[in-house]
N, C-alpha and C. Protein backbone atom coordinates (compact mmCIF):
# COMPACT_ATOMS: atom_id res chain seq x y z
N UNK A 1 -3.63 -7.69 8.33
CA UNK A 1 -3.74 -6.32 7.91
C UNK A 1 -5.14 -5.87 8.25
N UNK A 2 -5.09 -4.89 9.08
CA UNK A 2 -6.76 -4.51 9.22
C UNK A 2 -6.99 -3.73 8.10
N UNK A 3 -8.63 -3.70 8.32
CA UNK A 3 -9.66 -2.98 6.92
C UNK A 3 -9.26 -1.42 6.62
N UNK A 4 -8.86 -1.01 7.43
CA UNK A 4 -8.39 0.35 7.43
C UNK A 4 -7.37 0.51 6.46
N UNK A 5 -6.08 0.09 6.96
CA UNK A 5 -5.05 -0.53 5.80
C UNK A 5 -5.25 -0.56 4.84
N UNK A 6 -5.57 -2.21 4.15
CA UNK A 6 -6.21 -2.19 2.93
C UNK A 6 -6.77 -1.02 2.35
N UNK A 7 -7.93 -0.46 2.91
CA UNK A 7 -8.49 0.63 1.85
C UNK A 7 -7.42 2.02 1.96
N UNK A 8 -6.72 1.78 2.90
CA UNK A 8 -5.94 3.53 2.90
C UNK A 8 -4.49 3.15 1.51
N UNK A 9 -3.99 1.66 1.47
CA UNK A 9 -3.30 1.26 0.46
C UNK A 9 -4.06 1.41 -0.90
N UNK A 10 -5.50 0.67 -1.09
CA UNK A 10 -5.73 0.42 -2.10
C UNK A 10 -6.25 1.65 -2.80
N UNK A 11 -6.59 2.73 -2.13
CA UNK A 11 -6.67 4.25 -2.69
C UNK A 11 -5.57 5.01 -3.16
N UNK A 12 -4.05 4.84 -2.15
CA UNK A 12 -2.88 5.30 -3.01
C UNK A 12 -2.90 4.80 -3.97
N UNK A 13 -3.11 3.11 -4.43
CA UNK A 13 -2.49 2.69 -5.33
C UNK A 13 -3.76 2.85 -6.65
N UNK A 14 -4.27 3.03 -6.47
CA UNK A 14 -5.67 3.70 -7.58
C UNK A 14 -5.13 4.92 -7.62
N UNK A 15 -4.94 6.25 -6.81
CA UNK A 15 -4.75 6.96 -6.93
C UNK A 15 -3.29 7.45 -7.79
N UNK A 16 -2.66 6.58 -7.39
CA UNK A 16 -1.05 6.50 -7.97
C UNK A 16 -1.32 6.38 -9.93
N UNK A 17 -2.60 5.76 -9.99
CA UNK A 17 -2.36 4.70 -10.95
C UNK A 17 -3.12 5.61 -12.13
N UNK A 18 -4.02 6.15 -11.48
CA UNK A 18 -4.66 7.74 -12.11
C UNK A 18 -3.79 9.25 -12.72
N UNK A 19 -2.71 9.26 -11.56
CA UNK A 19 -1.78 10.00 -11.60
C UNK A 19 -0.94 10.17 -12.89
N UNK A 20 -0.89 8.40 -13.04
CA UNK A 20 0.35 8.07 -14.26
C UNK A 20 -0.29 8.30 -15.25
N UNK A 21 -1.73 7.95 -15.68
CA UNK A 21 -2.19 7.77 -17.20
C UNK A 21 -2.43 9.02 -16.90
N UNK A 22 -2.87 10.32 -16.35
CA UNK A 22 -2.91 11.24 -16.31
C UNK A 22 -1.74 11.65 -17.09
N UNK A 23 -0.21 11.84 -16.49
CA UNK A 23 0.66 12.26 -16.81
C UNK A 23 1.06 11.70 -18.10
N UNK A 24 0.95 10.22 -18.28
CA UNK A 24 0.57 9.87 -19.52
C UNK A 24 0.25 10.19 -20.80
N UNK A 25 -1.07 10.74 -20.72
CA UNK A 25 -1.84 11.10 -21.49
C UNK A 25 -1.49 12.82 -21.51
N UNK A 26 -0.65 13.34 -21.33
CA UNK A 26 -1.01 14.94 -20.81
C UNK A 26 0.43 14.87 -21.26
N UNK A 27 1.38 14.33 -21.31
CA UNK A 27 2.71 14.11 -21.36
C UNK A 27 3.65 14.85 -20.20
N UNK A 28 3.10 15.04 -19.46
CA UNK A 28 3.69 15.36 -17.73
C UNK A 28 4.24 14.45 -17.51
N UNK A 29 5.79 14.18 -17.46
CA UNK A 29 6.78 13.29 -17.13
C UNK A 29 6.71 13.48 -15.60
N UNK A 30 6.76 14.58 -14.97
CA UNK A 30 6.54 14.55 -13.99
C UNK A 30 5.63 13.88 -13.18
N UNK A 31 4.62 14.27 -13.30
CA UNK A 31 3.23 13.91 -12.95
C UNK A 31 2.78 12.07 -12.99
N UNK A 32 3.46 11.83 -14.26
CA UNK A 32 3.88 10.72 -14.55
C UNK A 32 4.73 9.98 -13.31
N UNK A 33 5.63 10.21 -13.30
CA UNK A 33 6.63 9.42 -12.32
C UNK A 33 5.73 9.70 -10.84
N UNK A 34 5.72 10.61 -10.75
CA UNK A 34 5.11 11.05 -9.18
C UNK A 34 3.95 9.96 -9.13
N UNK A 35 3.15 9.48 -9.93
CA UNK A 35 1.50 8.52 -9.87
C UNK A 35 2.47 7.25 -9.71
N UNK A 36 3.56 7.11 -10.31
CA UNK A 36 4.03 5.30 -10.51
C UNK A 36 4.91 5.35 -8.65
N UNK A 37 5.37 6.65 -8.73
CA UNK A 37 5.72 5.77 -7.31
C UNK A 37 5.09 6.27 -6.23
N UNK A 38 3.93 6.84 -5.95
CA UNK A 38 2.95 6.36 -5.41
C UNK A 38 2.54 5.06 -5.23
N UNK A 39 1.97 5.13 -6.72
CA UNK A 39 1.44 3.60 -6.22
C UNK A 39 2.37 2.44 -6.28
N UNK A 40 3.56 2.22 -6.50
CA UNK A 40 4.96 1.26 -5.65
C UNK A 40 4.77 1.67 -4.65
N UNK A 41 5.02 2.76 -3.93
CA UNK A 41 4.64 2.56 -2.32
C UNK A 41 4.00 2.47 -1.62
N UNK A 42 2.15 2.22 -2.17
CA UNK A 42 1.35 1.60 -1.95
C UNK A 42 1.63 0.08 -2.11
N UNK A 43 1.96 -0.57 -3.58
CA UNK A 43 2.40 -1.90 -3.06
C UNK A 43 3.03 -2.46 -2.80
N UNK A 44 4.08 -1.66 -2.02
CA UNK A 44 5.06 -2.20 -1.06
C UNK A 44 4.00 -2.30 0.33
N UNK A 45 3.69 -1.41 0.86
CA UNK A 45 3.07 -1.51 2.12
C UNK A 45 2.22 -2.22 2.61
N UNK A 46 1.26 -2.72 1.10
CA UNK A 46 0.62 -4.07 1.09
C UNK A 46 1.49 -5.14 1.39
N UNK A 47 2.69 -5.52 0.90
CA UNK A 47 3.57 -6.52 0.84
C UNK A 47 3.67 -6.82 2.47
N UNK A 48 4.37 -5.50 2.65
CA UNK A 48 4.99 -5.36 4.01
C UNK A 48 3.80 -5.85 4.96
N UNK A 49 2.59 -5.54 4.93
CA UNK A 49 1.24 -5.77 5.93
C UNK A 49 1.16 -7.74 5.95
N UNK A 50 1.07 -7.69 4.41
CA UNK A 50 1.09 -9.13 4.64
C UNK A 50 1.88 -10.20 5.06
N UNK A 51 3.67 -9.42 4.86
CA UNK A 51 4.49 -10.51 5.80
C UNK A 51 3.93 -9.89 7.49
N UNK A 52 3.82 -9.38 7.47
CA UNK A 52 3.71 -9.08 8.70
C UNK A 52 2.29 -9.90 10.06
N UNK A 53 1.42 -10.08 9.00
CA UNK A 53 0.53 -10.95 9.00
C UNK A 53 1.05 -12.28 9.35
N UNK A 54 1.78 -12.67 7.89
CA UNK A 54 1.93 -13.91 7.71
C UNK A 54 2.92 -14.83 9.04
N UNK A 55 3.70 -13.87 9.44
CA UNK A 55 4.38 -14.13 10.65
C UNK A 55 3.97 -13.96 11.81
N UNK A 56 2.62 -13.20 11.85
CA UNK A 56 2.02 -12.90 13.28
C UNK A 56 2.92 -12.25 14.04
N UNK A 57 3.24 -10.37 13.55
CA UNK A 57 3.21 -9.36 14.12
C UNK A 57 2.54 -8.23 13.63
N UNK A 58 0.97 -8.85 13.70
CA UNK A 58 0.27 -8.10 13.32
C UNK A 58 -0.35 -7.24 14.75
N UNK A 59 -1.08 -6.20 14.55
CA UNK A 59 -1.11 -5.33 15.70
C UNK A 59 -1.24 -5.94 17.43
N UNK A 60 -1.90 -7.35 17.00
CA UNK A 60 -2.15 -7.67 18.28
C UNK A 60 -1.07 -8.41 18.88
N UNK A 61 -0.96 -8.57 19.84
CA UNK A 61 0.02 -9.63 20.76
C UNK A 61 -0.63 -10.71 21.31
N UNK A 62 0.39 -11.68 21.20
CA UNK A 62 -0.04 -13.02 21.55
C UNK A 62 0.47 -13.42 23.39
N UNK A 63 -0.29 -13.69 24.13
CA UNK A 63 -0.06 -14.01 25.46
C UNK A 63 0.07 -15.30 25.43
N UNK A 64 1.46 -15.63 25.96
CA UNK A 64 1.27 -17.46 26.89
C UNK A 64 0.82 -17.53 27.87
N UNK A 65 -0.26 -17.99 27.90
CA UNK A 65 -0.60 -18.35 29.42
C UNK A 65 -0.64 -19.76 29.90
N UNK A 66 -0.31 -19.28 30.69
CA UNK A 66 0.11 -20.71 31.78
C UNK A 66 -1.30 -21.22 32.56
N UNK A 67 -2.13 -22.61 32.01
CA UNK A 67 -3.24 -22.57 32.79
C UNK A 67 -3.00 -23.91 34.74
């Protein structure tokens, strides 16, 4: 997962997470739900980065070369 990633995830999911105790605290059910799945689809996309990693199809490609 490049650095970019990470921080563009880990801001939805702060941001998501702000959203909720916001709505929370304010009793905006709306506002509420809208912050929680935010940030679920922030950590899904983390998930997703890291199998993606973990299997090596991460952005780069791997060459066989034949020496």
């Amino acid at each position: 997962m490049s650095g970019t990633d990470k921080i563009r995830n880990k801001v939805d999911e702060v941001s998501g997470r702000v959203k909720q105790e916001v709505g929370r605290a304010t009793g905006d059910r709306s506002l509420e739900a809208r912050g929680r799945a935010k940030k679920t689809g922030a950590n899904l996309k983390q998930a997703g980065e890291k199998i993606k990693d973990a299997f090596g199809f991460g952005g780069r490609r791997r060459r066989n070369r034949r020496i």
